[in-house]
Protein backbone atom coordinates (compact mmCIF):
# COMPACT_ATOMS: atom_id res chain seq x y z
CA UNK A 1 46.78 83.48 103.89
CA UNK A 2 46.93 83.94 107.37
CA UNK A 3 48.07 80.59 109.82
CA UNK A 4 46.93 78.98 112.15
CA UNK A 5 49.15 77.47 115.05
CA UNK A 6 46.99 74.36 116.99
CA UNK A 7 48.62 73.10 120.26
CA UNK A 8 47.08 70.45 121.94
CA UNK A 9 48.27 66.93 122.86
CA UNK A 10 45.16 65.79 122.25
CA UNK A 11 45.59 64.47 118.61
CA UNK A 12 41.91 63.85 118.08
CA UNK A 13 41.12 67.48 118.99
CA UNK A 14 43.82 68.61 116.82
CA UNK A 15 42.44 66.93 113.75
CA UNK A 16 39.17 68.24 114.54
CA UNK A 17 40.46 71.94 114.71
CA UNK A 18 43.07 71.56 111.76
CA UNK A 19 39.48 70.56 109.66
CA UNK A 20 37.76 73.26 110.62
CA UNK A 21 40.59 75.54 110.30
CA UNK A 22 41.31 74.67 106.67
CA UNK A 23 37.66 74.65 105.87
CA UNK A 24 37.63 78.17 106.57
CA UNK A 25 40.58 79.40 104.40
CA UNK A 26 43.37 79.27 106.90
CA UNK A 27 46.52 77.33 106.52
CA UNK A 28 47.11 74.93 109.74
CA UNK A 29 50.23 73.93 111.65
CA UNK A 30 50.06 71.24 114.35
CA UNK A 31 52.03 70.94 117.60
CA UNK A 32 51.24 68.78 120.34
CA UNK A 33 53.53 69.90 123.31
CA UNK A 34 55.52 72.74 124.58
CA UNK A 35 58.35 72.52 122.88
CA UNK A 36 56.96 71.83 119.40
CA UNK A 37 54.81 74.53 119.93
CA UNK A 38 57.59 77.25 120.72
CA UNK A 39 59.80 75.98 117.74
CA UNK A 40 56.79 76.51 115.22
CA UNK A 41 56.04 79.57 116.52
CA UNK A 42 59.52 80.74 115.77
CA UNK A 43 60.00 78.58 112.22
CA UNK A 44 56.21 80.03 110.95
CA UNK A 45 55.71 82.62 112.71
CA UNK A 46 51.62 82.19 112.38
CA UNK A 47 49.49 84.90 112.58
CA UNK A 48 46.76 83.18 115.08
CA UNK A 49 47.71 80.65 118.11
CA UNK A 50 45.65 78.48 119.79
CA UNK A 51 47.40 77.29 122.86
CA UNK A 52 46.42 74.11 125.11
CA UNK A 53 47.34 75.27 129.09
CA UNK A 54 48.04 71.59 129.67
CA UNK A 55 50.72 70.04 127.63
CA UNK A 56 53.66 67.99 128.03
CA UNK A 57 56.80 70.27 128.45
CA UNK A 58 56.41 73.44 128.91
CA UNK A 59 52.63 74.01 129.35
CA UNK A 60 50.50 76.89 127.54
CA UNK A 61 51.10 79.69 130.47
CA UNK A 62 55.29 79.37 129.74
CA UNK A 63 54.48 79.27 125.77
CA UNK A 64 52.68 81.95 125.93
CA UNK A 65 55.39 84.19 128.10
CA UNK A 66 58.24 83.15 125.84
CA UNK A 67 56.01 84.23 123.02
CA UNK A 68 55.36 87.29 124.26
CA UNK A 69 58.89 88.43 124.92
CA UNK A 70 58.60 89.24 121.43
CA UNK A 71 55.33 89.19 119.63
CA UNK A 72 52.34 90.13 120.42
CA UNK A 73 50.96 87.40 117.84
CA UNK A 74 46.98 87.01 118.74
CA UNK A 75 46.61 83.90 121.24
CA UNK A 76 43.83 82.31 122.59
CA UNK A 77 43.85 79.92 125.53
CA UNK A 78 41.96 76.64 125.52
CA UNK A 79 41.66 75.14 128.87
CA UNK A 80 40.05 71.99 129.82
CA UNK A 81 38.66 73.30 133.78
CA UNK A 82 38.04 77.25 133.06
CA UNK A 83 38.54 77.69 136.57
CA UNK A 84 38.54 81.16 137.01
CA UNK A 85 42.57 81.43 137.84
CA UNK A 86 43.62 79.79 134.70
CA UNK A 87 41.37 82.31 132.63
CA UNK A 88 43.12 85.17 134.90
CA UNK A 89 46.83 83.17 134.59
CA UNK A 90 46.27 83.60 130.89
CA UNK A 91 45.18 87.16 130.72
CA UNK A 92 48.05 87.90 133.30
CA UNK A 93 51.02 86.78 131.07
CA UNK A 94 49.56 88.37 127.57
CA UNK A 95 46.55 86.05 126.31
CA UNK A 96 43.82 87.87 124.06
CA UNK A 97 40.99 85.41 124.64
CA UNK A 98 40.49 81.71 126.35
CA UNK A 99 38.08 79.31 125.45
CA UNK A 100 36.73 76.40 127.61
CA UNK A 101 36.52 72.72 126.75
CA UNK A 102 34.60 71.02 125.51
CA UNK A 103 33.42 73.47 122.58
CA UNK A 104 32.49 73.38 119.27
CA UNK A 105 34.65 73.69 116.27
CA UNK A 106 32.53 76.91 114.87
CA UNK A 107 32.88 78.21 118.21
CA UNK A 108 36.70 78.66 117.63
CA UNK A 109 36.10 79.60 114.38
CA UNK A 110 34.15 82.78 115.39
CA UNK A 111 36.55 83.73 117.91
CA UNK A 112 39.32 83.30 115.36
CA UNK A 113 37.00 85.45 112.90
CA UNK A 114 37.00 88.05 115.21
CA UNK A 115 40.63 88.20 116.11
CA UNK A 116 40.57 88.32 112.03
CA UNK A 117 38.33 91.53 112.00
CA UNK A 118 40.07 93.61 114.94
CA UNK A 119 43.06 93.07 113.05
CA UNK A 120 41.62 94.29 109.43
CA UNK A 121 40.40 97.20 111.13
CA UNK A 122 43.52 98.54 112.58
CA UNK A 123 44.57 101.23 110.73
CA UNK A 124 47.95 102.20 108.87
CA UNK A 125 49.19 104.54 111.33
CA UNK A 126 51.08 106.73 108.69
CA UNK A 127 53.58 109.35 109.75
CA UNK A 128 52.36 109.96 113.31
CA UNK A 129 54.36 111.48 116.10
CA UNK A 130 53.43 112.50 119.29
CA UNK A 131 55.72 113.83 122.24
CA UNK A 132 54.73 114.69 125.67
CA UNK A 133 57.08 115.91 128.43
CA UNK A 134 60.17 113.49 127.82
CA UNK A 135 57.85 110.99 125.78
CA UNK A 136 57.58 110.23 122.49
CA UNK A 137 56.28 108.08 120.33
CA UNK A 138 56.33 107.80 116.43
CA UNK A 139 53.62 105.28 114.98
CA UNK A 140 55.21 104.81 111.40
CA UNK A 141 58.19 102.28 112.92
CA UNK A 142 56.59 102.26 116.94
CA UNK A 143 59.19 103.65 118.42
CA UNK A 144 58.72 104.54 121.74
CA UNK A 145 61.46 106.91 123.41
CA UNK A 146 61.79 108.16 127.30
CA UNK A 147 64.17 110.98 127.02
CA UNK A 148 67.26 109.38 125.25
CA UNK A 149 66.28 105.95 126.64
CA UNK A 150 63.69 103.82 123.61
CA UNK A 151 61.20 101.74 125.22
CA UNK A 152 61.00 98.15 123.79
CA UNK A 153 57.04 97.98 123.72
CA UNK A 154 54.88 95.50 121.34
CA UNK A 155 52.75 97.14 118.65
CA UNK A 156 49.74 96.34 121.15
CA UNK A 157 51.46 97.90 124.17
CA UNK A 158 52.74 101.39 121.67
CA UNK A 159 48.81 102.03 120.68
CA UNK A 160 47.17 101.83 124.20
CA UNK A 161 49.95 104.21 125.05
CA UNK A 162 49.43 106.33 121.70
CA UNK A 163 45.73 106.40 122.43
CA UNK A 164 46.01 106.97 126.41
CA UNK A 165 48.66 109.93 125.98
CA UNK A 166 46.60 111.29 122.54
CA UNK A 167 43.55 111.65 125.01
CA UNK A 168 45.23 113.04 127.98
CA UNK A 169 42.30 114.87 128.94
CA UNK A 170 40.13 112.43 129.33
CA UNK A 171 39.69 109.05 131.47
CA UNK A 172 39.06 105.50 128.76
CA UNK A 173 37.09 102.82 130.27
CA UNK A 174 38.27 98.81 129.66
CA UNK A 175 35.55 99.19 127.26
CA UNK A 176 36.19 101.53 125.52
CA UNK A 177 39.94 100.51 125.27
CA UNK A 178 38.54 97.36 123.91
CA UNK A 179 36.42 98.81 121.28
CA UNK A 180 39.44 100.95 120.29
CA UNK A 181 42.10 98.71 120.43
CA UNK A 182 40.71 95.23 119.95
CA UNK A 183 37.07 95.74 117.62
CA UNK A 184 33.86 96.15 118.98
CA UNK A 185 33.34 92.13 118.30
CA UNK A 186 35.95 91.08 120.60
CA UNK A 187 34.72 88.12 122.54
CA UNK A 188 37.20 88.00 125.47
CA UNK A 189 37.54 89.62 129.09
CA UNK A 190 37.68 93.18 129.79
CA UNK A 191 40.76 91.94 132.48
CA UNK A 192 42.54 91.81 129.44
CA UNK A 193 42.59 95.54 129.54
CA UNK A 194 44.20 95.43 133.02
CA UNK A 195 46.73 92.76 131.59
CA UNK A 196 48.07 95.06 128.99
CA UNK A 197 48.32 98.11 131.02
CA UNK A 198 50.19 96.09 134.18
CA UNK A 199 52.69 95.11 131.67
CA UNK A 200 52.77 98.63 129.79
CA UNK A 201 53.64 100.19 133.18
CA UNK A 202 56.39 97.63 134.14
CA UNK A 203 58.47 98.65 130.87
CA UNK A 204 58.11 102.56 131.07
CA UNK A 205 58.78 102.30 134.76
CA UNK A 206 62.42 101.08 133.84
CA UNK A 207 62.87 105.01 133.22
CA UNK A 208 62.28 107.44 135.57
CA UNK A 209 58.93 109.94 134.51
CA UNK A 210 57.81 112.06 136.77
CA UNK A 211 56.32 114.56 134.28
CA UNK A 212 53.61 112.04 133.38
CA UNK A 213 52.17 108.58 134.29
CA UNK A 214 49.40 106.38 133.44
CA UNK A 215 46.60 106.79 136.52
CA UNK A 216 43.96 104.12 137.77
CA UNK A 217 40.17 105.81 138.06
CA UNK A 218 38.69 103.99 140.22
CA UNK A 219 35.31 102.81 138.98
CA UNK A 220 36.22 104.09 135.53
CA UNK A 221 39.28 103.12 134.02
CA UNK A 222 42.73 104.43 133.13
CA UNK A 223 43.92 108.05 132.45
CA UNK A 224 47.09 109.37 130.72
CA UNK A 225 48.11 112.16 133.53
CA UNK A 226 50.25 114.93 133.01
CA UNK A 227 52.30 117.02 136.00
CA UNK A 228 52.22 120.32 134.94
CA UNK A 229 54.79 121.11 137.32
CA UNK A 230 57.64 119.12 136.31
């Protein structure tokens, strides 16, 4: 049974959620600030968060990087403004969706369904290996290696790179990425594309690469490039 993680301080809205949560088959834990909702994350470990940006502690935006050091957990950002930098903040630091007060209960629901389908679709990767120049990566333990030097990636982070360097010859749109990666029914922001790919880049650029790199198309998307001369 897959759980649910609410964070809000708003207890009312909490109660409402945890309902509508439990109605639906999941199991529900309740946090209502930072701090309560960093040390269930790491006593539960659920398998869906949804994470108030304005809590007492530390808010949604630092949960959600502390998370992230680690897990790539689905999260999805409730925010009571949706001004259009919170909804970027989020994507920024490793949110999969956001959703805007006030809303309905079945409209979390569905996004939580969704999350629910993208992740029944992924595939068991098997015994899959695939090396380019100096890079490797192996999708039966996601191990990512540079040369001698592993990459620490999340599982997200190792299958846009397994699916970028697998289709070197061609250019993926945010999209398309989406479809691939997320499920066609994924309600959230293309940007989240960019999100995953700025962070992606930061940890293989801790290793020098020059054979290879991941290229911006402008007007299309991203490429996996290869320097046949190194």
């Amino acid at each position: 049974m897959t759980t649910v993680l609410i964070a809000d301080d708003n207890r009312q809205l909490v109660n409402i959620l945890k309902a509508a949560v439990l109605n639906e088959g999941y199991s529900a834990i309740t946090a209502y600030n930072g701090n309560e909702a960093l040390e269930s994350f790491f006593r539960f470990r659920p398998g869906i968060i949804l994470l108030d940006v304005m809590m007492p502690g530390p808010d949604g935006f630092q949960v959600c990087r502390e998370i992230r050091k680690e897990s790539d957990v689905p999260i999805i950002m409730i925010t009571a403004r949706g001004e259009d930098f919170e909804k970027i903040m989020g994507l920024e630091i490793g949110a999969d969706d956001y959703i805007v007060k006030p809303f309905s209960p079945g409209e979390v629901i569905a996004r939580i369904r969704a999350v629910m389908r993208r992740i029944e679709k992924s595939t068991n990767p098997g015994e899959h290996s695939l090396c380019v120049k100096d890079l490797s990566i192996n999708l039966s333990n996601y191990r990512v290696m540079i040369g001698d030097t592993r990459i620490n990636l999340t599982k997200r982070e190792t299958d846009m790179l397994w699916t970028l360097a697998n289709g070197r010859f061609r250019a993926y749109s945010r999209e398309m990425l989406l479809d691939m990666l997320w499920g066609y029914d994924y309600c959230g922001d293309p940007r989240t594309v960019d999100s995953h790919i700025k962070r992606l880049r930061a940890k293989l650029d801790s290793v020098p690469h020059p054979a290879w790199d991941i290229r911006t198309i402008r007007n299309v998307g991203y490429k996996f490039e290869v320097n046949s001369e190194k």
